[in-house]
PDB file of N, CA and C in Angstrom:
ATOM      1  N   UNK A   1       0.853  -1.170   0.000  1.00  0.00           N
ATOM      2  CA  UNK A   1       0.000   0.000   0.000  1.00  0.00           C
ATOM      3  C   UNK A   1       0.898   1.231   0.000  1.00  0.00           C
ATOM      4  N   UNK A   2       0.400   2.309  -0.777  1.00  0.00           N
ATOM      5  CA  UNK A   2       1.328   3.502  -0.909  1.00  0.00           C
ATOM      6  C   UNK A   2       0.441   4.423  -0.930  1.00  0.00           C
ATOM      7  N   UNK A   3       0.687   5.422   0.203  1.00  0.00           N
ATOM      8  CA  UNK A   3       0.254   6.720   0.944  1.00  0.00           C
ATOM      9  C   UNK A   3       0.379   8.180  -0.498  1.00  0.00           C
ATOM     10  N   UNK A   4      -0.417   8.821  -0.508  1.00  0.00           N
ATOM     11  CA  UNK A   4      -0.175   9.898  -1.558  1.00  0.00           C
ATOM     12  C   UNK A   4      -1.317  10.846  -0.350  1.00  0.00           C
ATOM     13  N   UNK A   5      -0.283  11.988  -0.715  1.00  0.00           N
ATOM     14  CA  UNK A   5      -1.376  13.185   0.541  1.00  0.00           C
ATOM     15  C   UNK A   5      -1.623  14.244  -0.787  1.00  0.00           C
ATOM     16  N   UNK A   6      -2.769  14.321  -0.875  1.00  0.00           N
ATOM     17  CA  UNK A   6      -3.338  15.503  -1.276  1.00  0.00           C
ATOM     18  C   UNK A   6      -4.237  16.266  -0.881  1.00  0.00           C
ATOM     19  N   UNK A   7      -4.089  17.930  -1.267  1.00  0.00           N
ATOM     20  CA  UNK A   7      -5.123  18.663  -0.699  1.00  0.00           C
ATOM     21  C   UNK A   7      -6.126  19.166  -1.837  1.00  0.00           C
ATOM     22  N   UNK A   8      -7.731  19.012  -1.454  1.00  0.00           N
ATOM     23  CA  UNK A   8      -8.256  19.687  -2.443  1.00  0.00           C
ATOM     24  C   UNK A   8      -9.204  20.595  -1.971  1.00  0.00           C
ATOM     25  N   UNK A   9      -9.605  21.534  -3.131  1.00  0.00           N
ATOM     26  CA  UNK A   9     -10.329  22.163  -2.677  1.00  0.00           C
ATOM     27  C   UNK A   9     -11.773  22.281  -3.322  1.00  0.00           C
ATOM     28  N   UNK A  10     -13.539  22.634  -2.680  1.00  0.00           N
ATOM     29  CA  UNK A  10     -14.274  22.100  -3.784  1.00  0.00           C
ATOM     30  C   UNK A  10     -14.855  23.795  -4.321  1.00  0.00           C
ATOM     31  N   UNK A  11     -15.850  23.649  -4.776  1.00  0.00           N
ATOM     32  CA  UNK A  11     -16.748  25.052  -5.059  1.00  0.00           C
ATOM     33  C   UNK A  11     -17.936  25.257  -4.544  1.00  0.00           C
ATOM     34  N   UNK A  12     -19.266  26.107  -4.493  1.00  0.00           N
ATOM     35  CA  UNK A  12     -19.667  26.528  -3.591  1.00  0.00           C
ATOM     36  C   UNK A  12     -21.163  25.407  -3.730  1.00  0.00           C
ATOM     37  N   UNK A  13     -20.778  24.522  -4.732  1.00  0.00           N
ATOM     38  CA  UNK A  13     -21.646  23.282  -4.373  1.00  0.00           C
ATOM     39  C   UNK A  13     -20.873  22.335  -3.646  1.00  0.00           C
ATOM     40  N   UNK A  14     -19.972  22.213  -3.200  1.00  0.00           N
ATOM     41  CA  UNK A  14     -19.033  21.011  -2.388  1.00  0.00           C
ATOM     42  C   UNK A  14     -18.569  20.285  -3.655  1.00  0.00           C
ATOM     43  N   UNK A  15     -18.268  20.124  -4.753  1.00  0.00           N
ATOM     44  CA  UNK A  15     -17.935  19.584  -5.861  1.00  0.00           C
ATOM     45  C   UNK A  15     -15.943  19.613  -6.147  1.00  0.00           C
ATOM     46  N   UNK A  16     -15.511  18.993  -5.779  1.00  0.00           N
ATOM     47  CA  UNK A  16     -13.935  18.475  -6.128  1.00  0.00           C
ATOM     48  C   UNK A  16     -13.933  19.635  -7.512  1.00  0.00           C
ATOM     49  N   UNK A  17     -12.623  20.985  -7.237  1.00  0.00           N
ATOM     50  CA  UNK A  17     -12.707  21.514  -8.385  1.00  0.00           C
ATOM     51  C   UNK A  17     -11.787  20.717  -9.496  1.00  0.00           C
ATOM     52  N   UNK A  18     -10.185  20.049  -8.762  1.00  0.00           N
ATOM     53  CA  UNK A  18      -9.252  19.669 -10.115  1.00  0.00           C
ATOM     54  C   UNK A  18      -9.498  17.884  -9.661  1.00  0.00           C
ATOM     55  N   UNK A  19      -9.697  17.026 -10.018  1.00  0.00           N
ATOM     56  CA  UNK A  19      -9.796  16.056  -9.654  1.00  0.00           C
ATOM     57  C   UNK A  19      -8.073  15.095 -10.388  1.00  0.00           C
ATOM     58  N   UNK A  20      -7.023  15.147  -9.101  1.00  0.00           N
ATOM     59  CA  UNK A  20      -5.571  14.841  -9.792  1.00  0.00           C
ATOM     60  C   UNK A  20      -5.974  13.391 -10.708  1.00  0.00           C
ATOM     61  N   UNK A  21      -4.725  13.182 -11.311  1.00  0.00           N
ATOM     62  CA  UNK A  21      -4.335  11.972 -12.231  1.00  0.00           C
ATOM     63  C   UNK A  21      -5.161  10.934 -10.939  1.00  0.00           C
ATOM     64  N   UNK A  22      -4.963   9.614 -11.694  1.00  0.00           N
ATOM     65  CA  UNK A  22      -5.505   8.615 -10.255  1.00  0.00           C
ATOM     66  C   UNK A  22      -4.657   7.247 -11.080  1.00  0.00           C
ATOM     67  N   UNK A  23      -4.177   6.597 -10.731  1.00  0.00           N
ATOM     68  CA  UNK A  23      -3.750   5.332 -11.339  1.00  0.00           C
ATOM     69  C   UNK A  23      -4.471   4.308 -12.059  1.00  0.00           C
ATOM     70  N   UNK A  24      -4.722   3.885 -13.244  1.00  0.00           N
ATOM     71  CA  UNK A  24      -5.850   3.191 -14.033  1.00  0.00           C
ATOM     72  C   UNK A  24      -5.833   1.587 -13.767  1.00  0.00           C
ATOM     73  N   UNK A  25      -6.876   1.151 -13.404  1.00  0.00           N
ATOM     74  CA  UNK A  25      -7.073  -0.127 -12.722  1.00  0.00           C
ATOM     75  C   UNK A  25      -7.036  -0.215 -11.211  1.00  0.00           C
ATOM     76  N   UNK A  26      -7.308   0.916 -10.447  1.00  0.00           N
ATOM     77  CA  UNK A  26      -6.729   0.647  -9.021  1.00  0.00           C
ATOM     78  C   UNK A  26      -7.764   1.055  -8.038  1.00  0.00           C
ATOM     79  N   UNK A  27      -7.615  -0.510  -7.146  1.00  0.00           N
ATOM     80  CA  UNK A  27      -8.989   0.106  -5.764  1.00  0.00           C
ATOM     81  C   UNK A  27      -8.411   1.362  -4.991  1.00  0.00           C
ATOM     82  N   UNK A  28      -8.799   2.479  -4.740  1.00  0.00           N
ATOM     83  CA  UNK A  28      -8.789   3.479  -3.785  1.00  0.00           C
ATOM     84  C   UNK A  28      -9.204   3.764  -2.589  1.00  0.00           C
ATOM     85  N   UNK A  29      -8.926   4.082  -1.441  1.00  0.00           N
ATOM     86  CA  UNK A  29      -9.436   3.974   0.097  1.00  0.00           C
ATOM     87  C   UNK A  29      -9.348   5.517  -0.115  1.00  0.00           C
ATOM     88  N   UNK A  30     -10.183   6.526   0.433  1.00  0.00           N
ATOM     89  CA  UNK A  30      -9.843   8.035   0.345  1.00  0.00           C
ATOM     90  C   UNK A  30     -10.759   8.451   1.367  1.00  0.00           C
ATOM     91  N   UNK A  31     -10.227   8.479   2.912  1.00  0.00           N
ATOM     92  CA  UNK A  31     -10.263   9.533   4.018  1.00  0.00           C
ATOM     93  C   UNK A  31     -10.156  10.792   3.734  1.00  0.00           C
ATOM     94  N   UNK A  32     -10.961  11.520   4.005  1.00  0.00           N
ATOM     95  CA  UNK A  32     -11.385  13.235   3.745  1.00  0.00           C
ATOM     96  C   UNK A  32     -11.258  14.073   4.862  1.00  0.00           C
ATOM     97  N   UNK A  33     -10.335  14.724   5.495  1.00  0.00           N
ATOM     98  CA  UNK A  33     -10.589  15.397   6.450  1.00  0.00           C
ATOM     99  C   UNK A  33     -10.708  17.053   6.430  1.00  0.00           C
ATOM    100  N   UNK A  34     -11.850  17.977   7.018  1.00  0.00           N
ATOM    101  CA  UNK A  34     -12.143  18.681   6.556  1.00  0.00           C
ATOM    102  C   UNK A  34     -11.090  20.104   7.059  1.00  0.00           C
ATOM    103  N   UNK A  35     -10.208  21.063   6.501  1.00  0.00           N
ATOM    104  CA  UNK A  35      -9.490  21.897   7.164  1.00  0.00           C
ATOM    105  C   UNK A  35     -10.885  23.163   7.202  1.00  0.00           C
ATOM    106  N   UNK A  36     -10.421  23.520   8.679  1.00  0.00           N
ATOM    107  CA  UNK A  36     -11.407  24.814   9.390  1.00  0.00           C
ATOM    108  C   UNK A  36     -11.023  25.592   8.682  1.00  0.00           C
ATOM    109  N   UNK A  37     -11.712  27.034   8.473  1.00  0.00           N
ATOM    110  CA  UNK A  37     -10.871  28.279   8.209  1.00  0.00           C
ATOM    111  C   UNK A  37     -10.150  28.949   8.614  1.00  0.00           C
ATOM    112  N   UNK A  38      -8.807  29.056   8.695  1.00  0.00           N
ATOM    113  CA  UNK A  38      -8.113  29.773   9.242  1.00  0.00           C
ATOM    114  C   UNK A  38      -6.888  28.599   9.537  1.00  0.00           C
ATOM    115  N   UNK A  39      -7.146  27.296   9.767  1.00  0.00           N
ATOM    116  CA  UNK A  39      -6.341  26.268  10.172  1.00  0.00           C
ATOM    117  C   UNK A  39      -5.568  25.743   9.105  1.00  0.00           C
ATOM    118  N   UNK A  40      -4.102  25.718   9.189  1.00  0.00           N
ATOM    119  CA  UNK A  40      -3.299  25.852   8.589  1.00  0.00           C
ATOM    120  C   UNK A  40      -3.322  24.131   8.220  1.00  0.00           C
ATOM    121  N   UNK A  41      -3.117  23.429   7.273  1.00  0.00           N
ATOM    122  CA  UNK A  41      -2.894  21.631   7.378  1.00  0.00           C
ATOM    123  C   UNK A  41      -1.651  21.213   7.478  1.00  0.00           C
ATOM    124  N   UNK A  42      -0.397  21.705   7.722  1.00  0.00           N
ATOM    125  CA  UNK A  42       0.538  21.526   8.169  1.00  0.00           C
ATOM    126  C   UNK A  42       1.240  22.430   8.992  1.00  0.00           C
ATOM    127  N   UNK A  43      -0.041  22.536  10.334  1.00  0.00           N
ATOM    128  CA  UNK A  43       0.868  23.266  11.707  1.00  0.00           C
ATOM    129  C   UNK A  43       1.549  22.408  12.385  1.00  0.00           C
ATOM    130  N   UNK A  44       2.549  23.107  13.413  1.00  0.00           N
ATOM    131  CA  UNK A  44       3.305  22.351  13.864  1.00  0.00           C
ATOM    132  C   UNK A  44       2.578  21.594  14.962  1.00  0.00           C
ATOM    133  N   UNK A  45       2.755  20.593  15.766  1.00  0.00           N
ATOM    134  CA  UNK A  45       2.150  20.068  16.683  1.00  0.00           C
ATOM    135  C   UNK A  45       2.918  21.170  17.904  1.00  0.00           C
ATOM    136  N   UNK A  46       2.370  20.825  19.050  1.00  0.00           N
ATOM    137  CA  UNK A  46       2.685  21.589  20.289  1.00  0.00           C
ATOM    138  C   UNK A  46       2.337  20.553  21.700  1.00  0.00           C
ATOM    139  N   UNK A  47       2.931  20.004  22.379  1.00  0.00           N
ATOM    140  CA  UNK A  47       2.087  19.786  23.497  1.00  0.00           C
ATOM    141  C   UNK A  47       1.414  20.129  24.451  1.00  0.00           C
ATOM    142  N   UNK A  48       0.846  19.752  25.284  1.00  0.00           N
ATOM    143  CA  UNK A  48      -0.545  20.436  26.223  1.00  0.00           C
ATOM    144  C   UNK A  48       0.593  21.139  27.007  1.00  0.00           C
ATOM    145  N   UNK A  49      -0.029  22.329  27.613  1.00  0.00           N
ATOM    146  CA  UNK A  49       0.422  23.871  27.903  1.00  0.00           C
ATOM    147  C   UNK A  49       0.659  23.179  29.964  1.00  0.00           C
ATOM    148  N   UNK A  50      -0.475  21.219  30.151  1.00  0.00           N
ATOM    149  CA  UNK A  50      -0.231  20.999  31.318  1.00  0.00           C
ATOM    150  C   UNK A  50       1.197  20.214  31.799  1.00  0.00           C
ATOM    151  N   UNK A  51       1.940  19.602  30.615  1.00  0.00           N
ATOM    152  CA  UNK A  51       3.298  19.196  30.983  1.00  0.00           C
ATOM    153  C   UNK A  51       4.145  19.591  30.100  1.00  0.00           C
ATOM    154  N   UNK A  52       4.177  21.460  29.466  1.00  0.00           N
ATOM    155  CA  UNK A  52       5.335  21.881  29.188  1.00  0.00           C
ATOM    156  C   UNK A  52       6.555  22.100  30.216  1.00  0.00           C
ATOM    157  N   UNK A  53       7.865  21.703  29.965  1.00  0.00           N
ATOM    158  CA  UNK A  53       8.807  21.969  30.917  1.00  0.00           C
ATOM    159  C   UNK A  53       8.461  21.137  31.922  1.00  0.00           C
ATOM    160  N   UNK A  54       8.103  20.236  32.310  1.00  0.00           N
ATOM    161  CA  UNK A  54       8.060  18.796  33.180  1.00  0.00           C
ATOM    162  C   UNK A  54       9.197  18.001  32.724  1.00  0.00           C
ATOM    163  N   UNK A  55       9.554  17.984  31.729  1.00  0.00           N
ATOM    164  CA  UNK A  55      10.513  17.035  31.413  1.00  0.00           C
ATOM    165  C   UNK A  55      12.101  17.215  31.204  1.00  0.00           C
ATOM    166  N   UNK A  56      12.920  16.468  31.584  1.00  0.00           N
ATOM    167  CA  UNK A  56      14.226  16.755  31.776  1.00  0.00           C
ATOM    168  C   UNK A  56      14.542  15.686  31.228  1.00  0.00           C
ATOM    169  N   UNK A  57      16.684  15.952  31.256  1.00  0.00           N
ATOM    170  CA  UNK A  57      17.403  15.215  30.766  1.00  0.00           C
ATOM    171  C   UNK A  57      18.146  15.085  31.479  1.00  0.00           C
ATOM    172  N   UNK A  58      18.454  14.084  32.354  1.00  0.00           N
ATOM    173  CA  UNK A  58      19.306  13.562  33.336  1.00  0.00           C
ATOM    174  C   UNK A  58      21.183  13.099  32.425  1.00  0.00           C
ATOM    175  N   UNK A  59      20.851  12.430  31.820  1.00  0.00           N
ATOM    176  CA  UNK A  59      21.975  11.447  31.493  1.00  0.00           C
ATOM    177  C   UNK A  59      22.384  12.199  30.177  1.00  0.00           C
ATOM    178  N   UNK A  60      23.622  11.798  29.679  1.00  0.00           N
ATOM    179  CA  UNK A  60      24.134  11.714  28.117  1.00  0.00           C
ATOM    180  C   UNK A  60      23.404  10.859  27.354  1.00  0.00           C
ATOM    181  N   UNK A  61      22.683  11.399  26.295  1.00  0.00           N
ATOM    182  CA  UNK A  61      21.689  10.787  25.476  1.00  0.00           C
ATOM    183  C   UNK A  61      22.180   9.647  24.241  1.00  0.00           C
ATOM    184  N   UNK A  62      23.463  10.598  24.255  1.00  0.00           N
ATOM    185  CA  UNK A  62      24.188   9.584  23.099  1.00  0.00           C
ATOM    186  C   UNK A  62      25.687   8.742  23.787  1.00  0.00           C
ATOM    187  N   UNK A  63      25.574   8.954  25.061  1.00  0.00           N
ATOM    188  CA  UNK A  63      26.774   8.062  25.628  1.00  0.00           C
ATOM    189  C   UNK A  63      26.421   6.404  25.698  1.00  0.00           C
ATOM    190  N   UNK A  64      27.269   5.496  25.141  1.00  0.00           N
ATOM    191  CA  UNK A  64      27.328   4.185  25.211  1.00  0.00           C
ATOM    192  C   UNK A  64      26.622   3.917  26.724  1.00  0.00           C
ATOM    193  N   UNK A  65      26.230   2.213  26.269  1.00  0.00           N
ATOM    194  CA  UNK A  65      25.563   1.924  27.656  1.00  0.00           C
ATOM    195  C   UNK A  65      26.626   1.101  28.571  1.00  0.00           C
ATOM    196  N   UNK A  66      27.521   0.354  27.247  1.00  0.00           N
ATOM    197  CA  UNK A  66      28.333  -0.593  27.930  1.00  0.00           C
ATOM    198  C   UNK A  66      29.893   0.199  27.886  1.00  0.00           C
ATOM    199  N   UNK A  67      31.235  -0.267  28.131  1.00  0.00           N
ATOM    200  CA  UNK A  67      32.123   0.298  28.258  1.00  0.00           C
ATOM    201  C   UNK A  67      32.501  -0.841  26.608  1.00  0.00           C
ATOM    202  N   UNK A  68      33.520  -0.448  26.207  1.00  0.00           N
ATOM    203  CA  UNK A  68      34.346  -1.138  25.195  1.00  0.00           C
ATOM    204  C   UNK A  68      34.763  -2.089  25.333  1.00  0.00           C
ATOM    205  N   UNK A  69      35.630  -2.222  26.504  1.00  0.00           N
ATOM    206  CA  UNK A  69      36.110  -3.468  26.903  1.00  0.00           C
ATOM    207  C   UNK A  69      34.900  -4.666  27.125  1.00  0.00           C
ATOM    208  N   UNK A  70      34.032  -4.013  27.514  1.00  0.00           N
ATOM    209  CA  UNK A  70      32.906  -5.274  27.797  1.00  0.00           C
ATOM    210  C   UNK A  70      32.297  -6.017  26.631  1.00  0.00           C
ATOM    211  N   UNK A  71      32.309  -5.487  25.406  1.00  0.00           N
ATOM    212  CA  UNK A  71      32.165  -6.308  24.169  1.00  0.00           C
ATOM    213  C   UNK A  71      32.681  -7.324  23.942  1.00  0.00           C
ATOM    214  N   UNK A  72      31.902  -7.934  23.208  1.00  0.00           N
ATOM    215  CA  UNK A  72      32.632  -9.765  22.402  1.00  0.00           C
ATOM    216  C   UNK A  72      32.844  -9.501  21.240  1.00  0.00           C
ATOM    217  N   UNK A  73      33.206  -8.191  20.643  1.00  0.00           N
ATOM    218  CA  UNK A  73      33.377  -8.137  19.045  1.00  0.00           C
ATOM    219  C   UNK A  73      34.676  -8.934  18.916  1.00  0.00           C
ATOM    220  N   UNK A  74      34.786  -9.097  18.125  1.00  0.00           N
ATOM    221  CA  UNK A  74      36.204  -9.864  17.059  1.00  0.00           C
ATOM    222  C   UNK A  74      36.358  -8.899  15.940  1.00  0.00           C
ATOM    223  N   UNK A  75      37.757  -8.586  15.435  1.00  0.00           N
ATOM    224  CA  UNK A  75      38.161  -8.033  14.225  1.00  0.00           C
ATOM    225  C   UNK A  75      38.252  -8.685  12.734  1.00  0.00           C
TER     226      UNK A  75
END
């Protein structure tokens, strides 16, 4: 299955104005979701305003877990 995002827009009967290419021979699944006015369709996300700055970083994020020596690699 392969994802294609498009946006359309209709006219003042609700009618699809450009209807894109579509692939010939092919079943289609097509979820519609409606953008508000004013709402942008690719805003950024944000999290809730109740656990901004709750969260910390204790440790080195990218420091090894084990030491070197403790490996079984072979060359």
């Amino acid at each position: 299955m392969q994802a294609t995002k498009l946006l359309l827009t209709t006219d003042n009967a609700g009618r699809i104005q450009e209807i894109p290419p579509l692939p010939p021979n092919a079943r289609l699944e097509a979820i519609f979701l409606v953008i508000e006015q004013g709402e942008s369709p690719s805003a950024k996300r944000k999290p809730s305003p109740r656990i901004v700055g709750l969260g910390a970083i204790h440790d080195d994020p990218i420091a090894p877990v084990a030491a070197a020596d403790e490996w079984e690699a072979k060359p």
